[in-house]
PDB file of N, CA and C in Angstrom:
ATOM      1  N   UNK A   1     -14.428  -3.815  22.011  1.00  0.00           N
ATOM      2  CA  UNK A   1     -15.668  -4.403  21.545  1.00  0.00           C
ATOM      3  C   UNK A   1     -16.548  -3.354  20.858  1.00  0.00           C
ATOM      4  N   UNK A   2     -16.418  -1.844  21.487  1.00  0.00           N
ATOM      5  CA  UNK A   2     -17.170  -0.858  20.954  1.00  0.00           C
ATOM      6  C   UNK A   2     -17.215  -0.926  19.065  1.00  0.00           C
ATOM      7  N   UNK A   3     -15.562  -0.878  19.066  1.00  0.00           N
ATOM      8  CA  UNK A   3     -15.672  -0.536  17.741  1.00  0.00           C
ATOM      9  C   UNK A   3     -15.751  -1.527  16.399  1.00  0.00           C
ATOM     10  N   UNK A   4     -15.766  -3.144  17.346  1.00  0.00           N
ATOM     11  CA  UNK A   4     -15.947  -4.301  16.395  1.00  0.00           C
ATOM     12  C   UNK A   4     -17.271  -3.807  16.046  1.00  0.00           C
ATOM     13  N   UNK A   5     -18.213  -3.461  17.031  1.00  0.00           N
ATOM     14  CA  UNK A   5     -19.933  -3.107  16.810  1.00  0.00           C
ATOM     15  C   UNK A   5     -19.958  -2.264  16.186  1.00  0.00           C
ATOM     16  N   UNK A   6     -19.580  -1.169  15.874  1.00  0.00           N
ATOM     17  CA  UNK A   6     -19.755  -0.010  15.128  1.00  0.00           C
ATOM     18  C   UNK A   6     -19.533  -0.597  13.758  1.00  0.00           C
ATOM     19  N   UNK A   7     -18.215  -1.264  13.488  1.00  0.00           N
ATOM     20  CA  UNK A   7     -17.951  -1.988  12.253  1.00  0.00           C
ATOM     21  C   UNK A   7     -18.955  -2.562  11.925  1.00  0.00           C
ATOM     22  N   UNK A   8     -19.589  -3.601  12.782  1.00  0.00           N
ATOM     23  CA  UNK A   8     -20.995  -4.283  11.947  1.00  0.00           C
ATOM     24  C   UNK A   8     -22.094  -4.110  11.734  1.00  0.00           C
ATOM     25  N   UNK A   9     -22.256  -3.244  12.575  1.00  0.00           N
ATOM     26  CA  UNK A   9     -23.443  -2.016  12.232  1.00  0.00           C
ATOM     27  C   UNK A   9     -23.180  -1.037  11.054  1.00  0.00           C
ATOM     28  N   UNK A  10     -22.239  -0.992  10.193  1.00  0.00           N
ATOM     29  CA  UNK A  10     -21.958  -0.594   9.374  1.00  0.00           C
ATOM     30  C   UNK A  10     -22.186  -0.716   8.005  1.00  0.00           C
ATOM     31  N   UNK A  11     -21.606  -2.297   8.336  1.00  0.00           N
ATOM     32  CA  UNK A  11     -21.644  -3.349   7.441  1.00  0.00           C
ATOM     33  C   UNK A  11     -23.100  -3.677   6.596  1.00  0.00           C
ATOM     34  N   UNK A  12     -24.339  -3.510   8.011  1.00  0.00           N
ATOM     35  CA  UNK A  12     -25.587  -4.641   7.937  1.00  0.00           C
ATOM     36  C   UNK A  12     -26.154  -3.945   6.705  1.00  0.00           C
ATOM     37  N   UNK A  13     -26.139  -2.804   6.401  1.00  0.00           N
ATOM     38  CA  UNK A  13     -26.392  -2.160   5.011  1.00  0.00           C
ATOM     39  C   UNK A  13     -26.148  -2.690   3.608  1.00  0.00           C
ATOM     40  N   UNK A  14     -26.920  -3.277   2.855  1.00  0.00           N
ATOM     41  CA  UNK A  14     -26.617  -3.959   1.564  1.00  0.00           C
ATOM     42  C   UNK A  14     -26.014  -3.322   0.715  1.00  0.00           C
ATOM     43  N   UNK A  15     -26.160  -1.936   0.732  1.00  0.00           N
ATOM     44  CA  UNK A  15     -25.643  -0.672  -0.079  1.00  0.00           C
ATOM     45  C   UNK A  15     -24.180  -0.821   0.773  1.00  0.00           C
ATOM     46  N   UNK A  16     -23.933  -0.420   1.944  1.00  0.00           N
ATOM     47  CA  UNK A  16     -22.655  -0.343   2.405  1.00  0.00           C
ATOM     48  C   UNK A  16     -21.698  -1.239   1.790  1.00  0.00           C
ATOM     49  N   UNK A  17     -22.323  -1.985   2.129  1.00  0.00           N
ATOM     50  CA  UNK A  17     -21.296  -4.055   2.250  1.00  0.00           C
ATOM     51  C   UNK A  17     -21.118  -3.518   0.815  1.00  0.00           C
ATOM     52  N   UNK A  18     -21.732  -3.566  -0.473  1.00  0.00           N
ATOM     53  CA  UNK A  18     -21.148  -3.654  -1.756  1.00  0.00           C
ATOM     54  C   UNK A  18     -20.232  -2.322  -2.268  1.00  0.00           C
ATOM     55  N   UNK A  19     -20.227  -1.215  -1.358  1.00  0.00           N
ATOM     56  CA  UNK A  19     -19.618  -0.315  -1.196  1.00  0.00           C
ATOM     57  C   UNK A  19     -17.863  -0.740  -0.649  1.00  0.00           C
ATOM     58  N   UNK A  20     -18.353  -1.529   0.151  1.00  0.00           N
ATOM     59  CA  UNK A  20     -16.923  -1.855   0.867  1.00  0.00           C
ATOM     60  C   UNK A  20     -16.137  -2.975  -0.251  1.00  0.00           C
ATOM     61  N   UNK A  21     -16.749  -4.159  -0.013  1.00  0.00           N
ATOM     62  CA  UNK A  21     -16.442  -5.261  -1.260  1.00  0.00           C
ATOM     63  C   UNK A  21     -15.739  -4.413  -2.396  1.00  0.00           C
ATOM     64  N   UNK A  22     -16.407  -3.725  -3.240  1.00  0.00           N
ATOM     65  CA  UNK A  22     -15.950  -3.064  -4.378  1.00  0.00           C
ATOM     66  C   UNK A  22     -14.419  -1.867  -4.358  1.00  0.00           C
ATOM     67  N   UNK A  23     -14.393  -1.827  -3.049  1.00  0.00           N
ATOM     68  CA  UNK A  23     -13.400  -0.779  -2.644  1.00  0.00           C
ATOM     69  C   UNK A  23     -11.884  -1.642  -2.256  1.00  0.00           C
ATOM     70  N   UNK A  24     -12.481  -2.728  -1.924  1.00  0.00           N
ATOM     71  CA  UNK A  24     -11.605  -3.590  -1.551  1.00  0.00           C
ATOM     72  C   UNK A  24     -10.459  -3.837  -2.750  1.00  0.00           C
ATOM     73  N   UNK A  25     -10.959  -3.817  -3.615  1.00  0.00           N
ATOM     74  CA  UNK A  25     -10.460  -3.804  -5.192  1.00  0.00           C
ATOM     75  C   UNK A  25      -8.918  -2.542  -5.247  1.00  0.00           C
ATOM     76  N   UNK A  26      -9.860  -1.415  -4.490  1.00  0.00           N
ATOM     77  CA  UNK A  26      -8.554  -0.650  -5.050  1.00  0.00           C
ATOM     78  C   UNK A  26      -9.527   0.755  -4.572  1.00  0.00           C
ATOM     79  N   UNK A  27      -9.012   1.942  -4.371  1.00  0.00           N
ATOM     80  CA  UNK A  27      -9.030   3.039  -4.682  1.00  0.00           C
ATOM     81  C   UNK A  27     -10.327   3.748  -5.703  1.00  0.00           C
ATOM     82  N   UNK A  28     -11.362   4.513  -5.668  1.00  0.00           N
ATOM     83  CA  UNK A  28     -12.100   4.992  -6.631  1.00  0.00           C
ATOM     84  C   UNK A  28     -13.082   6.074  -6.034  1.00  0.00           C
ATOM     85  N   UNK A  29     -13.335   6.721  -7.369  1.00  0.00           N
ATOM     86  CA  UNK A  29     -14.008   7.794  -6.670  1.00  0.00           C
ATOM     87  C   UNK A  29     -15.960   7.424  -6.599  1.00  0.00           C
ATOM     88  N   UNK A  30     -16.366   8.450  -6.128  1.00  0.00           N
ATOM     89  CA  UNK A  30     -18.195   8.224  -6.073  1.00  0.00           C
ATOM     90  C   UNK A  30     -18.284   8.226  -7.669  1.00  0.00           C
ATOM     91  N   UNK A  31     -17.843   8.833  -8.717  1.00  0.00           N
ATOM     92  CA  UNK A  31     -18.227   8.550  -9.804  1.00  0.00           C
ATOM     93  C   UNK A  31     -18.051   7.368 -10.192  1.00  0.00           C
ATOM     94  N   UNK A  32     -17.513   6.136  -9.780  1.00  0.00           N
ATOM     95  CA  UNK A  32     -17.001   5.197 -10.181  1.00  0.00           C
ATOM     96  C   UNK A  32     -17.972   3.933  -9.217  1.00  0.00           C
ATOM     97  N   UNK A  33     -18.169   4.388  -8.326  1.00  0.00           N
ATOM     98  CA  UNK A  33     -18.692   3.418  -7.186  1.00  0.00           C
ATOM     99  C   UNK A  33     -20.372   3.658  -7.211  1.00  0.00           C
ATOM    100  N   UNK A  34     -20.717   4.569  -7.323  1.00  0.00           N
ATOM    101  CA  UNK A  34     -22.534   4.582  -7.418  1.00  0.00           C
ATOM    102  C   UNK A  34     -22.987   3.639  -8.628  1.00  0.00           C
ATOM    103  N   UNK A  35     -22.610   4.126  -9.754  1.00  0.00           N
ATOM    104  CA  UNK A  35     -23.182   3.032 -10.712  1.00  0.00           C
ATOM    105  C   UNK A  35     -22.951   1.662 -10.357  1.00  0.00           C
ATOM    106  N   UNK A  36     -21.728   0.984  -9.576  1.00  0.00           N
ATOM    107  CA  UNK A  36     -21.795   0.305  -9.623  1.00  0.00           C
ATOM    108  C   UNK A  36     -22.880  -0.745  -8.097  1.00  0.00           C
ATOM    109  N   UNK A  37     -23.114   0.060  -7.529  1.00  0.00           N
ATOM    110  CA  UNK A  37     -24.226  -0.214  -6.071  1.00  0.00           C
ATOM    111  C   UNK A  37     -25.510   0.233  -6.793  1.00  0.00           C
ATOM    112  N   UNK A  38     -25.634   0.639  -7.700  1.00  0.00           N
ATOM    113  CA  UNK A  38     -26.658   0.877  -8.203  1.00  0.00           C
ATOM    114  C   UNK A  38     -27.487   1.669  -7.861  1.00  0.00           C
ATOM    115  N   UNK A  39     -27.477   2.849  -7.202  1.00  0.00           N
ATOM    116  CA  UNK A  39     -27.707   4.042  -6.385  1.00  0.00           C
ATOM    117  C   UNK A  39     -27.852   5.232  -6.971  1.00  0.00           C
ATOM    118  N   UNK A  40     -28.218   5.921  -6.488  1.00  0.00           N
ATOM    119  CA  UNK A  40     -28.037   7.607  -6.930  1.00  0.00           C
ATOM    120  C   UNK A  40     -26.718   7.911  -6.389  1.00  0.00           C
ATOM    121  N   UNK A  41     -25.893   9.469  -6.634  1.00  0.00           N
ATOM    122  CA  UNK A  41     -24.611   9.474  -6.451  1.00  0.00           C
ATOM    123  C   UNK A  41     -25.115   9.924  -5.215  1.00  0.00           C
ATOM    124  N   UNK A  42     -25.601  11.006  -4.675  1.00  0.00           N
ATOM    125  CA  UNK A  42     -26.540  11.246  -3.457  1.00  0.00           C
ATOM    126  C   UNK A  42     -26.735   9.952  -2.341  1.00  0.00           C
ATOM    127  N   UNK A  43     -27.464   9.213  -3.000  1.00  0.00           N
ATOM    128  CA  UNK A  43     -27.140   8.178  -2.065  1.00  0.00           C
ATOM    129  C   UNK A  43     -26.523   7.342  -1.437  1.00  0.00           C
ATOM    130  N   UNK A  44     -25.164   6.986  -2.534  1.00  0.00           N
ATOM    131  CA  UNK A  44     -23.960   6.841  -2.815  1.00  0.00           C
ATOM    132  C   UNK A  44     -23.063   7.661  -1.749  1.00  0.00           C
ATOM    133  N   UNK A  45     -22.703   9.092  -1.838  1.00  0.00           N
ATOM    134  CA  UNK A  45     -22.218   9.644  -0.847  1.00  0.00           C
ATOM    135  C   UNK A  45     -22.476   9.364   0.746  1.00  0.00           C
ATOM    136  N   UNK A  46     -23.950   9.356   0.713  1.00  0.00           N
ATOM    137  CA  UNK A  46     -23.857   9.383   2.199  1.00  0.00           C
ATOM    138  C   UNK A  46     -23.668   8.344   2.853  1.00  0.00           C
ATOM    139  N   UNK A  47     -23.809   7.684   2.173  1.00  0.00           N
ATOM    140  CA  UNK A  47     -23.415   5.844   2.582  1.00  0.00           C
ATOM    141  C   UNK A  47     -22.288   6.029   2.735  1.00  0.00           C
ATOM    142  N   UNK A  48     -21.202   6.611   1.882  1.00  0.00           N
ATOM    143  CA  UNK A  48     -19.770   6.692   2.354  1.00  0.00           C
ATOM    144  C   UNK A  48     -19.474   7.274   3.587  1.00  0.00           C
ATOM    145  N   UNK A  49     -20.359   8.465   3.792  1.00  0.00           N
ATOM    146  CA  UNK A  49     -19.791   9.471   4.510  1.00  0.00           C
ATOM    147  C   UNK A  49     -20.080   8.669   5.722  1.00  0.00           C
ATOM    148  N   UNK A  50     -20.781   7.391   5.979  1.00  0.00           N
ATOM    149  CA  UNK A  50     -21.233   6.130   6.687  1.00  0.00           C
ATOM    150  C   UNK A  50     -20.082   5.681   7.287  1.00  0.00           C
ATOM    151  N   UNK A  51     -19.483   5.244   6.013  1.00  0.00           N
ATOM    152  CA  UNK A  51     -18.596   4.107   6.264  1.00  0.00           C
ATOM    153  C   UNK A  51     -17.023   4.665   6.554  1.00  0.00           C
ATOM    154  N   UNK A  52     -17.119   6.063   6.511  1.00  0.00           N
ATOM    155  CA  UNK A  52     -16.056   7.046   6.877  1.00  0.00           C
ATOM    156  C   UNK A  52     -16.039   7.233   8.154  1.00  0.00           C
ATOM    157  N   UNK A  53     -17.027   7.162   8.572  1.00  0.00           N
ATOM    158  CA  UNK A  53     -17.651   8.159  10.004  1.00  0.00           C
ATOM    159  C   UNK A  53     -17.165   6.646  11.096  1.00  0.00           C
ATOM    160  N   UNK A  54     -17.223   5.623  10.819  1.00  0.00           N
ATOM    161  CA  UNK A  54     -17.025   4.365  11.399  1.00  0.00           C
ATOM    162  C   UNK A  54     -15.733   4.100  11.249  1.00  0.00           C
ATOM    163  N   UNK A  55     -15.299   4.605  10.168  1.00  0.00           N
ATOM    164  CA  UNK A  55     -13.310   4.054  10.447  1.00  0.00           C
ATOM    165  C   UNK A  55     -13.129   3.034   9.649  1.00  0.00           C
ATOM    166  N   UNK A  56     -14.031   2.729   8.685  1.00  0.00           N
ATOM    167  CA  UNK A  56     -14.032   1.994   7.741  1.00  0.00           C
ATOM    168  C   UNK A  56     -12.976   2.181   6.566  1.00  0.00           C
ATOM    169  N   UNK A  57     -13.877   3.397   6.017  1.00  0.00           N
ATOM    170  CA  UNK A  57     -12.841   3.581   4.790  1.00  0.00           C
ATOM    171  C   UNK A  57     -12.407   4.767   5.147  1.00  0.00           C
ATOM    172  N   UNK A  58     -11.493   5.793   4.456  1.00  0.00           N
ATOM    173  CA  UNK A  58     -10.519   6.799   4.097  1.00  0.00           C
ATOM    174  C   UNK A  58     -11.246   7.790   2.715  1.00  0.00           C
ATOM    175  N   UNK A  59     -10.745   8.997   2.849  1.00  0.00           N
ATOM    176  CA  UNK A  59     -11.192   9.609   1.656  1.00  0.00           C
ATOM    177  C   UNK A  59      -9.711  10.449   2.061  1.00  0.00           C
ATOM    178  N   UNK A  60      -9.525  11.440   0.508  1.00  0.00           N
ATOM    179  CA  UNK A  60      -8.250  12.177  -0.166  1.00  0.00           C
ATOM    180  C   UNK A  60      -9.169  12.780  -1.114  1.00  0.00           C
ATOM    181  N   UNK A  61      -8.414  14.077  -1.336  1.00  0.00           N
ATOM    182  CA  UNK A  61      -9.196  14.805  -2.349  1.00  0.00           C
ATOM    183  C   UNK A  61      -7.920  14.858  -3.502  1.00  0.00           C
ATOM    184  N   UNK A  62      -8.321  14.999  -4.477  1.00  0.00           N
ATOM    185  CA  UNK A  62      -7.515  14.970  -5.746  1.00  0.00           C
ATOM    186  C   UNK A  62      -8.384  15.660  -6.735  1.00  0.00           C
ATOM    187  N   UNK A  63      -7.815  17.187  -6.938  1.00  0.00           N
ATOM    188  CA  UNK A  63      -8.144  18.121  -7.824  1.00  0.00           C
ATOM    189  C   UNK A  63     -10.250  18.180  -7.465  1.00  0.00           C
ATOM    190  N   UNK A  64     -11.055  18.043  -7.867  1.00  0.00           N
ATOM    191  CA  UNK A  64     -12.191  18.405  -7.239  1.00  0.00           C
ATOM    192  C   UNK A  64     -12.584  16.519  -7.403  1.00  0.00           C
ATOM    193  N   UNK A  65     -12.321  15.893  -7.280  1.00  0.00           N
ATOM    194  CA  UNK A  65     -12.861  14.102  -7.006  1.00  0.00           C
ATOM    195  C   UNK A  65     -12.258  13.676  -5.362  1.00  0.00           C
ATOM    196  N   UNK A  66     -12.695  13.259  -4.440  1.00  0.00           N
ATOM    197  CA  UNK A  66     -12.708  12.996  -3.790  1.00  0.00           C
ATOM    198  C   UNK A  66     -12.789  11.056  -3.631  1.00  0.00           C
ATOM    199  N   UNK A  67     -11.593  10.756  -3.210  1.00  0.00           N
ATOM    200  CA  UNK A  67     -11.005   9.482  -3.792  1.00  0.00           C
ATOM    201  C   UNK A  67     -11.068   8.578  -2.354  1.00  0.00           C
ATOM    202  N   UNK A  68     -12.069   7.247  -2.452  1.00  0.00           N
ATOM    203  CA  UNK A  68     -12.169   6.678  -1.552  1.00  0.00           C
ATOM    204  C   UNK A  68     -11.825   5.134  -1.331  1.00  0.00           C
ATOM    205  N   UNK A  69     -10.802   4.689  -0.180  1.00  0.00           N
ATOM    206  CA  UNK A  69     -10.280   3.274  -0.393  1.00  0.00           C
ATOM    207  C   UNK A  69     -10.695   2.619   1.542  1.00  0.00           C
ATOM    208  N   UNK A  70     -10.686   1.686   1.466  1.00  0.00           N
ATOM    209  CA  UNK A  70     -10.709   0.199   2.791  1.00  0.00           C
ATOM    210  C   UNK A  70      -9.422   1.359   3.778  1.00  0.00           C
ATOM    211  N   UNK A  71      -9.853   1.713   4.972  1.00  0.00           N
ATOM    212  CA  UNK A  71      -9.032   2.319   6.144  1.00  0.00           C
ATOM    213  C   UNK A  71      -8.506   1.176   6.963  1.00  0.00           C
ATOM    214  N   UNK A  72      -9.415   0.156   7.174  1.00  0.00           N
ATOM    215  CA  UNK A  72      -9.013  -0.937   7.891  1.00  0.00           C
ATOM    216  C   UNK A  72      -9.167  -2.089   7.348  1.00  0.00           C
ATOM    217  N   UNK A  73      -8.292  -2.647   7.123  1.00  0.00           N
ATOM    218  CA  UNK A  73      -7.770  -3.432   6.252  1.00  0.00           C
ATOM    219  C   UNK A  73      -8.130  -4.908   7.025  1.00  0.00           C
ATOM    220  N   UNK A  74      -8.991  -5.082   7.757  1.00  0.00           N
ATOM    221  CA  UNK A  74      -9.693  -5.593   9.200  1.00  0.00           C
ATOM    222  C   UNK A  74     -11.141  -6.716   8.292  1.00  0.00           C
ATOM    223  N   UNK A  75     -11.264  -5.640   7.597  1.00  0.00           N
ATOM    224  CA  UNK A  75     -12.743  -5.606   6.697  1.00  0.00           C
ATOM    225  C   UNK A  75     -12.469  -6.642   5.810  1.00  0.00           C
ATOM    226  N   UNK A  76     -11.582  -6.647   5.444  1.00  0.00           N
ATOM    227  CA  UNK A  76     -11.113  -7.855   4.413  1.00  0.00           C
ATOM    228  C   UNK A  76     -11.527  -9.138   4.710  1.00  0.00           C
ATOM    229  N   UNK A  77     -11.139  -9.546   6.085  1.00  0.00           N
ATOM    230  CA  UNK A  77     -11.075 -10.354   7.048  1.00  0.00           C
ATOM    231  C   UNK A  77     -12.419 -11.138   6.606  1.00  0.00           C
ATOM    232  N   UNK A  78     -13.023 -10.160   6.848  1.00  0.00           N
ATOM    233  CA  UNK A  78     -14.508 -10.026   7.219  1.00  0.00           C
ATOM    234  C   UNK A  78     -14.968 -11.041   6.266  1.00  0.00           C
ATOM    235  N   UNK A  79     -15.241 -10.443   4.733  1.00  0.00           N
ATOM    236  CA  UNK A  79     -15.622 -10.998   3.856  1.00  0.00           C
ATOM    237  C   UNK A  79     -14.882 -12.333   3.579  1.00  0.00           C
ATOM    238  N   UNK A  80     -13.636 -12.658   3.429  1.00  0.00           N
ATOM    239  CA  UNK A  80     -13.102 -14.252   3.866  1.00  0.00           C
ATOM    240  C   UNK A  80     -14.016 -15.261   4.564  1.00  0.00           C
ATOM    241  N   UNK A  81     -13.936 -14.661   5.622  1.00  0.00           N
ATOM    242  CA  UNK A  81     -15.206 -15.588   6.597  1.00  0.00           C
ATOM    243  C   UNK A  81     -16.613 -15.738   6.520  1.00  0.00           C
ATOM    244  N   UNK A  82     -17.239 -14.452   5.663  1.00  0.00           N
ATOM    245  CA  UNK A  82     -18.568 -14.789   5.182  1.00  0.00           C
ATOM    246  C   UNK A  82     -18.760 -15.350   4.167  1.00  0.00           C
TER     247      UNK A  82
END
């Protein structure tokens, strides 16, 4: 139960949720994902480093971009039902 809560406490973030949604898509880096949450990249990051820290998503580094996709594939779920 701990970590269903952590998940939705995650989630309740409007910045997060369109963070996740958009990731759901596929693979991308913060250069690719801030413009589209409409954010600073700054703000952008730490929201990830959010949704990292929860077991949400995954990061990989590739040459100096740091490449972020859906860890639990759980999340999907999620949005179906909402």
């Amino acid at each position: 139960m701990d970590e269903t809560l952590k998940i939705m406490k995650a989630l309740s973030d409007e910045t997060r949720l369109k963070i996740v949604r958009f990731l759901l898509g596929g693979e991308k880096c913060v250069c690719e994902i801030f413009p589209h949450v409409k954010r600073t990249q700054s703000t952008t990051s730490i929201q990830l480093g959010k949704l990292e820290k929860a077991g949400i998503l995954k990061s990989r580094r590739e040459g100096k971009k740091t490449l972020y996709s859906v860890a639990d594939l759980r999340v999907g779920d999620i949005f179906k039902v909402v």
